[in-house]
Protein backbone atom coordinates (compact mmCIF):
# COMPACT_ATOMS: atom_id res chain seq x y z
CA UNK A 1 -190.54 -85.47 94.52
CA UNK A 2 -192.01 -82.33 96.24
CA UNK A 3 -189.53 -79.75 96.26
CA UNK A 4 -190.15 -76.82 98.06
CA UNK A 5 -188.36 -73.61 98.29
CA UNK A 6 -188.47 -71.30 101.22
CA UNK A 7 -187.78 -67.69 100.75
CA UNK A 8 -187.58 -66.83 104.54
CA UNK A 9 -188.17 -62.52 104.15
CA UNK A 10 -188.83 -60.77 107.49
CA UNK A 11 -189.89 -57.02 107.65
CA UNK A 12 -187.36 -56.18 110.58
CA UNK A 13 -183.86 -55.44 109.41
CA UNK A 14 -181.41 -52.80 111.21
CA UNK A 15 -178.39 -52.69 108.74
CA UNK A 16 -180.43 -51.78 105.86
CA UNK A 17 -184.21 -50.96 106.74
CA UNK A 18 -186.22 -52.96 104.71
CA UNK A 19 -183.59 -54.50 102.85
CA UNK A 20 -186.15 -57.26 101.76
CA UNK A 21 -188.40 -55.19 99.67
CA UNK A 22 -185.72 -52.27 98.80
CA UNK A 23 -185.82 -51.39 94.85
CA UNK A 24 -183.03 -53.03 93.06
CA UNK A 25 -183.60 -51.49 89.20
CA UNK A 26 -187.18 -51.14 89.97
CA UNK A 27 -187.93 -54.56 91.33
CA UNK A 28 -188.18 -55.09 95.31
CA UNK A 29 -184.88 -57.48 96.36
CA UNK A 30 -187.33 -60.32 97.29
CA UNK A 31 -188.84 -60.84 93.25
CA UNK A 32 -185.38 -61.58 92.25
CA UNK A 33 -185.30 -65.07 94.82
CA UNK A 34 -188.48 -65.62 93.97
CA UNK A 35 -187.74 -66.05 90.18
CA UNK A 36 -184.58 -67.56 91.08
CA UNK A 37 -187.11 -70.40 92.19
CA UNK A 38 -189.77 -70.03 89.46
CA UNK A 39 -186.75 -70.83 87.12
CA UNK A 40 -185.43 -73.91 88.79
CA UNK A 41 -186.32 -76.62 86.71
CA UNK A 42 -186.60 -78.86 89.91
CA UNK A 43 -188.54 -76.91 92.21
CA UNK A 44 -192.43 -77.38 91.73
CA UNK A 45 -193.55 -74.98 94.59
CA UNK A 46 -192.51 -71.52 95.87
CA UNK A 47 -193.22 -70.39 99.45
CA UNK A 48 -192.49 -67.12 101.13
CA UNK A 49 -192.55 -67.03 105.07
CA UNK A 50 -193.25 -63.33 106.03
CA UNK A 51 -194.34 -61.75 108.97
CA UNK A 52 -195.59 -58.35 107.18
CA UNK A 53 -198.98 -58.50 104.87
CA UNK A 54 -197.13 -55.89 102.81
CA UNK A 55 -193.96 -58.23 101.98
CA UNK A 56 -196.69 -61.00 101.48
CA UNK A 57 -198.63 -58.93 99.21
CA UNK A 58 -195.40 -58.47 96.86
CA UNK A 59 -194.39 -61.80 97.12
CA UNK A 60 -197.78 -63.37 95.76
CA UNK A 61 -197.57 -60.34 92.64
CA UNK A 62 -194.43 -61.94 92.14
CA UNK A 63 -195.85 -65.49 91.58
CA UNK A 64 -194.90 -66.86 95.11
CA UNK A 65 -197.37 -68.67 97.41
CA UNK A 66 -198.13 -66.92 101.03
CA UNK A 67 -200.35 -69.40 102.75
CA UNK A 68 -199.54 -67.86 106.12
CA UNK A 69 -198.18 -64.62 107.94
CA UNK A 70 -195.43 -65.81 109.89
CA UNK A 71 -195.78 -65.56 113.83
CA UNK A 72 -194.24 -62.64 115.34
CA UNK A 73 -192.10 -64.89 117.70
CA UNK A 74 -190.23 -66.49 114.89
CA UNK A 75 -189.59 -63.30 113.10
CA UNK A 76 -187.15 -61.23 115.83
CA UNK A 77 -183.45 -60.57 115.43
CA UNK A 78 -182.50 -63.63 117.05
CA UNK A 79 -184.85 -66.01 115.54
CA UNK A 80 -183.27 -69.36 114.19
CA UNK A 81 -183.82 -70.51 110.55
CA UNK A 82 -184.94 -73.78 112.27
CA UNK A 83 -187.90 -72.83 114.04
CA UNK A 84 -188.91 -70.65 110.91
CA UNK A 85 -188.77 -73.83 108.69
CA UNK A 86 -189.96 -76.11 111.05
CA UNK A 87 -193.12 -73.42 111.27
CA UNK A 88 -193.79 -73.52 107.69
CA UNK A 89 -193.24 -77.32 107.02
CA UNK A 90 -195.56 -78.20 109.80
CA UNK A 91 -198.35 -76.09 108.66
CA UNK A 92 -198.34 -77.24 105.68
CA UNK A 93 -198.46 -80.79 106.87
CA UNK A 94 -201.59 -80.22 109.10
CA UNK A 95 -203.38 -77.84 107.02
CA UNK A 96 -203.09 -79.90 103.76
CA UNK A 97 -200.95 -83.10 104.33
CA UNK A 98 -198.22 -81.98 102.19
CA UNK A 99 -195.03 -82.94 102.86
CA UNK A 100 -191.66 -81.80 101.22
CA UNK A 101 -188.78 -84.32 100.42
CA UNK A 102 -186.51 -81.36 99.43
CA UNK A 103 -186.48 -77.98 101.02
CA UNK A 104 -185.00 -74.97 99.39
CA UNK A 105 -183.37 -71.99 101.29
CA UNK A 106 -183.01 -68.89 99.04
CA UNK A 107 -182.55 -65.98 101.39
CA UNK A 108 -183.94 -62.92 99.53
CA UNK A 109 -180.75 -61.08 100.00
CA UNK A 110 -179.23 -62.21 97.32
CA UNK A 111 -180.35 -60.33 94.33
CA UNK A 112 -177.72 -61.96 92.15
CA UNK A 113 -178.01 -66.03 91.22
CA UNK A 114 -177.53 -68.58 89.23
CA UNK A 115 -180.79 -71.32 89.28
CA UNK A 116 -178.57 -73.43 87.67
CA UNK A 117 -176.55 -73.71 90.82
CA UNK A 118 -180.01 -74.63 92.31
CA UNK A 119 -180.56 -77.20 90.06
CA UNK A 120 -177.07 -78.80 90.78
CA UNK A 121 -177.60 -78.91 94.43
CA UNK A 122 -180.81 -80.49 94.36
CA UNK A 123 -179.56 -82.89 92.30
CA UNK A 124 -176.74 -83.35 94.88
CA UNK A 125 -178.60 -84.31 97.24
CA UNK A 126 -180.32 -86.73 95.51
CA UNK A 127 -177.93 -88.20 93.67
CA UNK A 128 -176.06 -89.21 97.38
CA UNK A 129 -178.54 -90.89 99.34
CA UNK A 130 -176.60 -90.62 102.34
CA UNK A 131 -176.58 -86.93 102.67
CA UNK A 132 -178.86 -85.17 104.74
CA UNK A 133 -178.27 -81.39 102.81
CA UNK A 134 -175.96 -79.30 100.84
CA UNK A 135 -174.75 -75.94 101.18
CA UNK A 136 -172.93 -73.55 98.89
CA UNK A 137 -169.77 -72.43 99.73
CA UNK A 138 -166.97 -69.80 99.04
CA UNK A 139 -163.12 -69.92 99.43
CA UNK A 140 -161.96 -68.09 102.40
CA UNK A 141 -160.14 -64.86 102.04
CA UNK A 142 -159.08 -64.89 105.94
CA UNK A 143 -157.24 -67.77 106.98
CA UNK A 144 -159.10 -69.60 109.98
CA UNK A 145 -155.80 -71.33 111.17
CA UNK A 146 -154.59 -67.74 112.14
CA UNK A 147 -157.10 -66.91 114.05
CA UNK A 148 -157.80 -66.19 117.86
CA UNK A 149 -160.03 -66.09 120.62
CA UNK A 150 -159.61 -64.21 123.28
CA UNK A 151 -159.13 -66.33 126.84
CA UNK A 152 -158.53 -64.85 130.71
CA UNK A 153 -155.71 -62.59 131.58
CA UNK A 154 -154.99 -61.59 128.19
CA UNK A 155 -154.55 -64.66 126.73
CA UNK A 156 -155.32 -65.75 123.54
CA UNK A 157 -156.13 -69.33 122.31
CA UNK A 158 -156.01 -70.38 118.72
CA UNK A 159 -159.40 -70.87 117.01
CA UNK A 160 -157.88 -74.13 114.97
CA UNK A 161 -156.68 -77.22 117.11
CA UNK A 162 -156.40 -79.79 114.69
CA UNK A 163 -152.76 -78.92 113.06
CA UNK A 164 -150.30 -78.26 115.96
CA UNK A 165 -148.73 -74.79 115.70
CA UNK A 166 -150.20 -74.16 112.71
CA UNK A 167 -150.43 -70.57 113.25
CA UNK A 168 -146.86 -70.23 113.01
CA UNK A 169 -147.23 -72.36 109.28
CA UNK A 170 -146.66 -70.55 106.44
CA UNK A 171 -150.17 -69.42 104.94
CA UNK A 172 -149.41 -71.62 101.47
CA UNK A 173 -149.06 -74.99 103.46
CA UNK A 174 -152.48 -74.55 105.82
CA UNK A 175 -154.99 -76.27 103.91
CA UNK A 176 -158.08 -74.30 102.00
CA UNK A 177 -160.61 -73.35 103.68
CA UNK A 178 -164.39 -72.57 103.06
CA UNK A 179 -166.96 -70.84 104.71
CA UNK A 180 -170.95 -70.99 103.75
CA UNK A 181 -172.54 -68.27 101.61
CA UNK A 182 -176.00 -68.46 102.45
CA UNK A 183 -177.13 -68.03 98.73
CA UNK A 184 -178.13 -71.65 98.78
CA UNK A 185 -178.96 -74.67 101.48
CA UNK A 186 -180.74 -77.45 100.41
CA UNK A 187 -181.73 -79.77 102.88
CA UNK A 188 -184.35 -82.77 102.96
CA UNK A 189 -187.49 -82.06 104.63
CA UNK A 190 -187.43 -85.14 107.07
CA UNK A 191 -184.41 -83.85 108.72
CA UNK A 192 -185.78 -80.66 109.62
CA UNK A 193 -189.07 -82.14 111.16
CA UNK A 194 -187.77 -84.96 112.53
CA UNK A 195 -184.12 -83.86 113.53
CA UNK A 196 -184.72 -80.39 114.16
CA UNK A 197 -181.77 -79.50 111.82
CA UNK A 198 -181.42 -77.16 109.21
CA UNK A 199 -178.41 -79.36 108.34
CA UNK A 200 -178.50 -82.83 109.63
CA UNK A 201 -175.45 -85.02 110.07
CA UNK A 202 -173.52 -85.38 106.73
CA UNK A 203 -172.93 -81.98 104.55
CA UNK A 204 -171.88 -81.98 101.02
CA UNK A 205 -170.55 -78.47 99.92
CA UNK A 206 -171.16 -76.50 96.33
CA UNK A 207 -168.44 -74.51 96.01
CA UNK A 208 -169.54 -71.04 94.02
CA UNK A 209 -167.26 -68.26 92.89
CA UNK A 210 -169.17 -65.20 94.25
CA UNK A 211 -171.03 -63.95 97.06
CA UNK A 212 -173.38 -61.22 96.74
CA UNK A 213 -174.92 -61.14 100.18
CA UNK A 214 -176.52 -58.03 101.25
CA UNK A 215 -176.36 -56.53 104.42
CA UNK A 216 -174.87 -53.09 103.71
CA UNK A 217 -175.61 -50.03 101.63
CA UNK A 218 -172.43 -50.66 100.06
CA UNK A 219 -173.59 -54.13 99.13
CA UNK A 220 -176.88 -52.92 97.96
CA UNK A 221 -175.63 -50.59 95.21
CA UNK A 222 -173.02 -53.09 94.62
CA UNK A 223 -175.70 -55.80 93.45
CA UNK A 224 -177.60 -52.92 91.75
CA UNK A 225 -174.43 -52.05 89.38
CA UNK A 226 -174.15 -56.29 88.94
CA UNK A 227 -177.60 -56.22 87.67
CA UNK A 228 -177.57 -53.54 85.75
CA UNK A 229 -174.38 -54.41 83.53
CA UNK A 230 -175.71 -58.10 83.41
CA UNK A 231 -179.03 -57.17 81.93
CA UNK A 232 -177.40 -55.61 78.76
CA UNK A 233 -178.63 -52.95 76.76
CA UNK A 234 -175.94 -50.40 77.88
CA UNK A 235 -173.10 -49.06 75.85
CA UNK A 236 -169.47 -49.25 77.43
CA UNK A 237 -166.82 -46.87 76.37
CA UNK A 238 -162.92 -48.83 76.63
CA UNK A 239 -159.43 -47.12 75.91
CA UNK A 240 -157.52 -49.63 73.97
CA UNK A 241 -153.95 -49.20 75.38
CA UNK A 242 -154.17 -49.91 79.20
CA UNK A 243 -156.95 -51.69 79.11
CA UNK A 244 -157.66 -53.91 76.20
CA UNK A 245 -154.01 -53.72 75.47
CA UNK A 246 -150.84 -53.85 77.83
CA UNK A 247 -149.06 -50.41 77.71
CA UNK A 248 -146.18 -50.01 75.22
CA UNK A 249 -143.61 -47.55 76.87
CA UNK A 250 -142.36 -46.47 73.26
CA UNK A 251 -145.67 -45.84 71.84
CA UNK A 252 -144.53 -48.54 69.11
CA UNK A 253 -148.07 -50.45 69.07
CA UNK A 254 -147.08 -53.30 66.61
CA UNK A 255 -145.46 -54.79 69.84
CA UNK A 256 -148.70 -54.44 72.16
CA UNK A 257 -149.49 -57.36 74.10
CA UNK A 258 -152.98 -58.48 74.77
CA UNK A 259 -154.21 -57.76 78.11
CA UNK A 260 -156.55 -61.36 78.38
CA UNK A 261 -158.12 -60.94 81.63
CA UNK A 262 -159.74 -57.61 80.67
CA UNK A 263 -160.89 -58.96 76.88
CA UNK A 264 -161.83 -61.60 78.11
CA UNK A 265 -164.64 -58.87 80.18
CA UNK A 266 -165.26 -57.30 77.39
CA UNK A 267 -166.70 -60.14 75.59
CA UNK A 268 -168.57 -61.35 78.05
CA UNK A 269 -169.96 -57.82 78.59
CA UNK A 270 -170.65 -58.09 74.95
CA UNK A 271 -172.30 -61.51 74.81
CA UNK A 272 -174.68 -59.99 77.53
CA UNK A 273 -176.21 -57.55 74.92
CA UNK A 274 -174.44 -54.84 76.01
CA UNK A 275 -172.70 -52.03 73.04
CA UNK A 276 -168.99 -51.76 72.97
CA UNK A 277 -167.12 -49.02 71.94
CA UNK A 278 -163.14 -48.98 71.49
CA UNK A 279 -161.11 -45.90 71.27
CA UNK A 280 -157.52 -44.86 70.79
CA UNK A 281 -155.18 -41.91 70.93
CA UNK A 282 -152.47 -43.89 69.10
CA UNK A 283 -153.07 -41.72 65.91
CA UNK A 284 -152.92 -38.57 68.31
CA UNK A 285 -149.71 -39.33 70.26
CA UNK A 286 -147.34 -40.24 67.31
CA UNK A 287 -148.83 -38.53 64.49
CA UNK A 288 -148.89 -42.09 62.34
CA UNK A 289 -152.26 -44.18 61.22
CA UNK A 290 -152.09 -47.44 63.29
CA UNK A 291 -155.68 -48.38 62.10
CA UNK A 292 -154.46 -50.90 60.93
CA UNK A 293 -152.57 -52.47 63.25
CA UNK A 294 -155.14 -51.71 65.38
CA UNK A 295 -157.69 -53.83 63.55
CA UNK A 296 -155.59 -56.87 62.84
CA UNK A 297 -154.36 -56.62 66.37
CA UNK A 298 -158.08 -56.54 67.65
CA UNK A 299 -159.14 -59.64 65.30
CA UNK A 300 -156.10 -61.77 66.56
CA UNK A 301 -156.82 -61.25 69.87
CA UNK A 302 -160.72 -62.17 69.54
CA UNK A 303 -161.75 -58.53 70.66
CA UNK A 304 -165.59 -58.59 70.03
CA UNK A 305 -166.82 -54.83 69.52
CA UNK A 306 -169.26 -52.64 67.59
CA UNK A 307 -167.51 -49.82 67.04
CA UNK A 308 -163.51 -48.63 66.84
CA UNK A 309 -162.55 -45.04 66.95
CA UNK A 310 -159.33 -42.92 66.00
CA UNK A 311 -158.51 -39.82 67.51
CA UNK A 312 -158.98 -39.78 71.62
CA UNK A 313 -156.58 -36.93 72.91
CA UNK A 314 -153.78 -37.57 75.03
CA UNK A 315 -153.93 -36.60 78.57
CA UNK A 316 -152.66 -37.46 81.77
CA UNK A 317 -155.59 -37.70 83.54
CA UNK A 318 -159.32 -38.27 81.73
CA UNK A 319 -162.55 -37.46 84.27
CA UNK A 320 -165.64 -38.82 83.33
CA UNK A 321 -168.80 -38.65 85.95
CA UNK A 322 -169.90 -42.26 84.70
CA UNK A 323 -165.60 -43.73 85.16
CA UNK A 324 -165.76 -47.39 86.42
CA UNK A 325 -162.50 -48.88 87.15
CA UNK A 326 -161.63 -51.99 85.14
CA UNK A 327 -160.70 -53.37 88.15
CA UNK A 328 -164.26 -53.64 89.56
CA UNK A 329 -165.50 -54.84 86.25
CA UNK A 330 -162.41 -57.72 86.86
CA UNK A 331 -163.77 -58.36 90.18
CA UNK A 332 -167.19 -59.07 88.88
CA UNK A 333 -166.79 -60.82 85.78
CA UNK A 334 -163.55 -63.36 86.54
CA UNK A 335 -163.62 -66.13 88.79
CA UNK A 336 -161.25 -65.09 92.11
């Protein structure tokens, strides 16, 4: 099958300026969609539709194809992702009779994915005969069947009409909802010429766990934290009680508990290549040796680090110019 991916990267962007071609770790955002695709083991070509010789320029060093500069008419703020793919798939088609059977969308905002979610879409797709695309998809954190539009007079008229009243439901009986991510759409490439649809009629859904989107500054040194933590090679620093360990209000440590949810961080961060360090002030704060403890504690509870040290001072606050909360480190590590 030809399986084409589209990496649809415009030079006009107001939220972030450039957002396309920004540095994330030294690399411009669009390489990282780009290799996204060269990793897929599905995908057999790699297009980028640009309207900026610059961007093209990039996108070529990066091993993606740029057989056109995308008209300016299809590259404004309110241009559709139809008429952009429907551009690109016809060209192709009169300048060199190719014709895709699968069609790719990786937007190049999203520094951060998986190609093996790729790989399972595409194969979605063709695996159901009946579908016409698939999209990726995260749970909702805002309940749709709460929400309102605003009618005349003041009104307001509920957005969901299919469950009556269901505003006044309690959230845990409303059923789950979904909205699309954007990180992946694949979609066969008859529908698009022939439908004009970047969708068609029947939609599967890939349900993913994250969403790195960017269309912030926020966002943008969000994914460049993700990126740099997932490419290993840096050493992390963790306080054992609090963090790898559920606090013990009598400082008696044979009774700490394991605090899972953060170990189980740790090791990944480990498994990534990065260096852990563990520390303790349990020697400081009751005058006793607990290395022991400490040790077997750390070996039941499947603790993977490289180094353990004694001897942390108490204090009741620490500062530290390179302090990342575990919480964020939860957030980006452990599925919601």
């Amino acid at each position: 099958m030809n399986i084409l991916a589209i990496i649809p990267a415009r030079s006009g962007s107001k939220s972030v300026p450039h957002k396309n071609i920004r540095l994330i770790n030294g690399k411009p955002m669009i390489s990282y969609s780009i290799e996204h695709a060269l990793r897929s083991k599905l995908i057999n070509r790699v297009i980028v539709s640009t309207d900026s010789e610059e961007y093209a320029k990039i996108a070529r060093e990066y091993g993606a194809e740029t057989p056109f500069i995308r008209p300016a008419e299809f590259a404004e703020d309110t241009s559709l992702d139809i008429d952009v793919f429907y551009h690109c798939l016809m060209y192709l088609k009169k300048t060199e009779g190719y014709e895709a059977d699968i069609v790719v969308q990786l937007r190049p905002t999203y520094p951060i994915r998986n190609p093996e979610d790729i790989d399972r879409m595409i194969m979605m797709l063709q695996e159901n005969e009946y579908a016409d695309s698939v999209r990726s998809m995260v749970m909702a954190t805002e309940i749709p069947y709460k929400m309102w539009k605003k009618g005349e007079n003041g009104t307001i008229l509920p957005i969901a009409t299919d469950i009556p009243e269901c505003y006044n439901m309690p959230r845990q009986e409303l059923p789950i909802a979904y909205y699309q991510n954007a990180c992946i759409d694949v979609v066969r490439g008859r529908v698009i010429l022939e439908e004009r649809s970047m969708s068609g009629k029947t939609i599967l859904g890939y349900e993913m766990e994250d969403n790195y989107d960017i269309d912030t500054e926020e966002e943008l040194e969000r994914a460049k934290n993700q990126l740099r933590i997932t490419n290993g090679g840096k050493r992390f620093v963790f306080d054992i009680d609090g963090v790898i360990a559920k606090l013990e209000p009598n400082n008696n440590y044979e009774l700490s508990e394991a605090n899972s949810t953060m170990i189980e961080v740790v090791n990944k961060l480990y498994d990534m290549g990065n260096e852990i360090i563990l520390f303790t002030a349990r020697g400081y704060v009751t005058g006793m040796d607990w290395s022991e403890v400490t040790k077997n504690q750390l070996s039941k509870w499947g603790v993977k680090y490289h180094e353990l040290n004694f001897g942390k001072p108490n204090a009741d606050y620490y500062i530290d110019d390179k302090f990342i909360d575990m919480n964020v480190l939860l957030e980006m590590f452990l599925d919601k």
